[in-house]
Protein backbone atom coordinates (compact mmCIF):
# COMPACT_ATOMS: atom_id res chain seq x y z
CA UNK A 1 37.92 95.55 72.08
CA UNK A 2 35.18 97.82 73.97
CA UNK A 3 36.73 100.84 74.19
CA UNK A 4 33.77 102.49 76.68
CA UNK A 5 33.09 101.04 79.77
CA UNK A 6 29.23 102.57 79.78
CA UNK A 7 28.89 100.18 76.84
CA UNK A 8 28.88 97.23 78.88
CA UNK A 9 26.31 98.73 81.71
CA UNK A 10 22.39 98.41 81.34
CA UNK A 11 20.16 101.02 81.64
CA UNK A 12 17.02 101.30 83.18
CA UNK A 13 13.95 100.35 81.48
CA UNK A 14 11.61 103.81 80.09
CA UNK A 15 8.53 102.00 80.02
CA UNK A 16 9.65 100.65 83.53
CA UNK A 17 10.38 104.07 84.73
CA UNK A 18 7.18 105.47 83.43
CA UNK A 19 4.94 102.50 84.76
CA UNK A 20 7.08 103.19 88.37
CA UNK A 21 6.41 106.78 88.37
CA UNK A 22 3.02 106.57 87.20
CA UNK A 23 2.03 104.17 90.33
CA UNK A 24 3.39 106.50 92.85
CA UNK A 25 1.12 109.28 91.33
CA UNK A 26 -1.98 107.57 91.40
CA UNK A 27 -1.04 105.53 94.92
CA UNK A 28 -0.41 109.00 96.56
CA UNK A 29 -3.34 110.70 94.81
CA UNK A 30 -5.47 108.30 95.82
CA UNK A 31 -4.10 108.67 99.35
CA UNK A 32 -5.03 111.92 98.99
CA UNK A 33 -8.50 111.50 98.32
CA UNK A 34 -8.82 108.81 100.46
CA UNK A 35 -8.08 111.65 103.21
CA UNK A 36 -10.99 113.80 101.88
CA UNK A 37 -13.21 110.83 102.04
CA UNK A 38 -12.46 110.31 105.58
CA UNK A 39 -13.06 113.87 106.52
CA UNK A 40 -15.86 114.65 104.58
CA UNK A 41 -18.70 112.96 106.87
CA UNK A 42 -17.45 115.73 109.45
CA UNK A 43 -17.90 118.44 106.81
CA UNK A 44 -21.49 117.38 105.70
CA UNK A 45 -23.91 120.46 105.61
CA UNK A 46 -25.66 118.37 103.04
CA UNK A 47 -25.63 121.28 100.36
CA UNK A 48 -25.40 120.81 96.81
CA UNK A 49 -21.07 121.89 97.22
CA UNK A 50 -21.19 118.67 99.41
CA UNK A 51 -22.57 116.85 96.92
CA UNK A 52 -20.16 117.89 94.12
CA UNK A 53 -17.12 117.65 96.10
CA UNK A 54 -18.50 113.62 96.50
CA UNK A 55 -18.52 113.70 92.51
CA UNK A 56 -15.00 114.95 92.05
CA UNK A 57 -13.84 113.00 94.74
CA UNK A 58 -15.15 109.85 92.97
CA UNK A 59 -13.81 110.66 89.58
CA UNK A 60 -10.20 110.94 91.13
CA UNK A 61 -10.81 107.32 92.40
CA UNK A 62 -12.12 106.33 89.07
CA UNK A 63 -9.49 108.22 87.23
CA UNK A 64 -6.38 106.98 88.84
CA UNK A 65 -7.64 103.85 89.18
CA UNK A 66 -7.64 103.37 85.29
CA UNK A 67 -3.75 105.22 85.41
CA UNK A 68 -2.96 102.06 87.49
CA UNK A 69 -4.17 100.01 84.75
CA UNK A 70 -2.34 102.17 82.51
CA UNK A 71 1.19 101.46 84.65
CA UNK A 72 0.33 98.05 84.75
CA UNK A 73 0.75 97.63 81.00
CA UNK A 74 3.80 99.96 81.32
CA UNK A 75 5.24 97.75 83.67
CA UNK A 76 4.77 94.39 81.85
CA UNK A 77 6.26 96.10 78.77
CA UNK A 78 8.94 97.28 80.70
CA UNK A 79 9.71 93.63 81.97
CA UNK A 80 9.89 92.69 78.01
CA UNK A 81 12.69 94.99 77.15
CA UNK A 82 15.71 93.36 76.41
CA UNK A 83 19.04 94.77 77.83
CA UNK A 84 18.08 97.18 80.54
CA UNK A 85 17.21 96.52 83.99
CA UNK A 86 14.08 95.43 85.23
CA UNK A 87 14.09 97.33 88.61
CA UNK A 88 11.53 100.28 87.95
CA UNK A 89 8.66 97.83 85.89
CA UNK A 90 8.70 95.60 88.63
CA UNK A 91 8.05 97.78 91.32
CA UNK A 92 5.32 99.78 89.06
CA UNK A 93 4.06 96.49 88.72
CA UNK A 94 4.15 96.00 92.50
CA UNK A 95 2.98 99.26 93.44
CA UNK A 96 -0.40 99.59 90.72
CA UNK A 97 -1.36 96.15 91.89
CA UNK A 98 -1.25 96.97 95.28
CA UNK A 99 -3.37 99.93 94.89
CA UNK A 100 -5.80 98.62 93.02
CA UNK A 101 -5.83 95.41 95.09
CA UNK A 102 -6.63 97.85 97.89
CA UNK A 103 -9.29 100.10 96.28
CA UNK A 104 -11.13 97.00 94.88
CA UNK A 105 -10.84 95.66 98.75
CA UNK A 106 -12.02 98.89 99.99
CA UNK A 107 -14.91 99.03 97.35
CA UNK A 108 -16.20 95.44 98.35
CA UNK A 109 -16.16 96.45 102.00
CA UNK A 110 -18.13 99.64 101.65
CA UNK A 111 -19.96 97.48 99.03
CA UNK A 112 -20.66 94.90 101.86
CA UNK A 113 -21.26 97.47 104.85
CA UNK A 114 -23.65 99.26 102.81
CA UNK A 115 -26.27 96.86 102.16
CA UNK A 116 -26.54 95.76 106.11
């Protein structure tokens, strides 16, 4: 007989909970940055500061772009986890794709804009 009802209950994926809380950091640091980027052209004195600040901004992009990645994987070895719930890898999953979906959107865009 089970003698503990907490036996018989799932618990949540880690590598789902990681991948889930990882895409929320990089979606809302790039959300972050992406406000910078918006208000930067206003801000342009065209010093060498102005010019750096473009640099870091870029790296976060670059940076949390590749943590996405990183959730991704997380995610998809969260789904692969036998006996605990899949709730938290799938919306990692969900939430890295989107924001690299978006990113890689906005980069063709500018991409495309650019050159005209």
């Amino acid at each position: 007989m089970i003698s503990n009802v907490e036996d018989l209950e799932q618990k949540h994926s880690r590598f789902g909970i990681a991948s889930f809380i990882l895409s929320l950091v990089a979606g809302l640091a790039m959300c972050g940055a992406l406000v910078f980027v918006i208000l930067l052209p206003g801000f342009d004195t065209g010093t060498q500061s102005t010019h750096l600040f473009t640099l870091v901004v870029g790296l976060v992009f670059c940076g949390f772009f590749l943590v996405d990645f990183v959730a991704i994987g997380l995610g998809i070895a969260g789904l692969f986890e036998r006996n605990r719930k899949k709730v938290f890898a799938i919306l990692g999953i969900v939430f890295s794709s989107a924001t690299v979906l978006v990113l890689a959107g906005l980069f063709i865009l500018g991409t495309v804009n650019g050159n005209s």
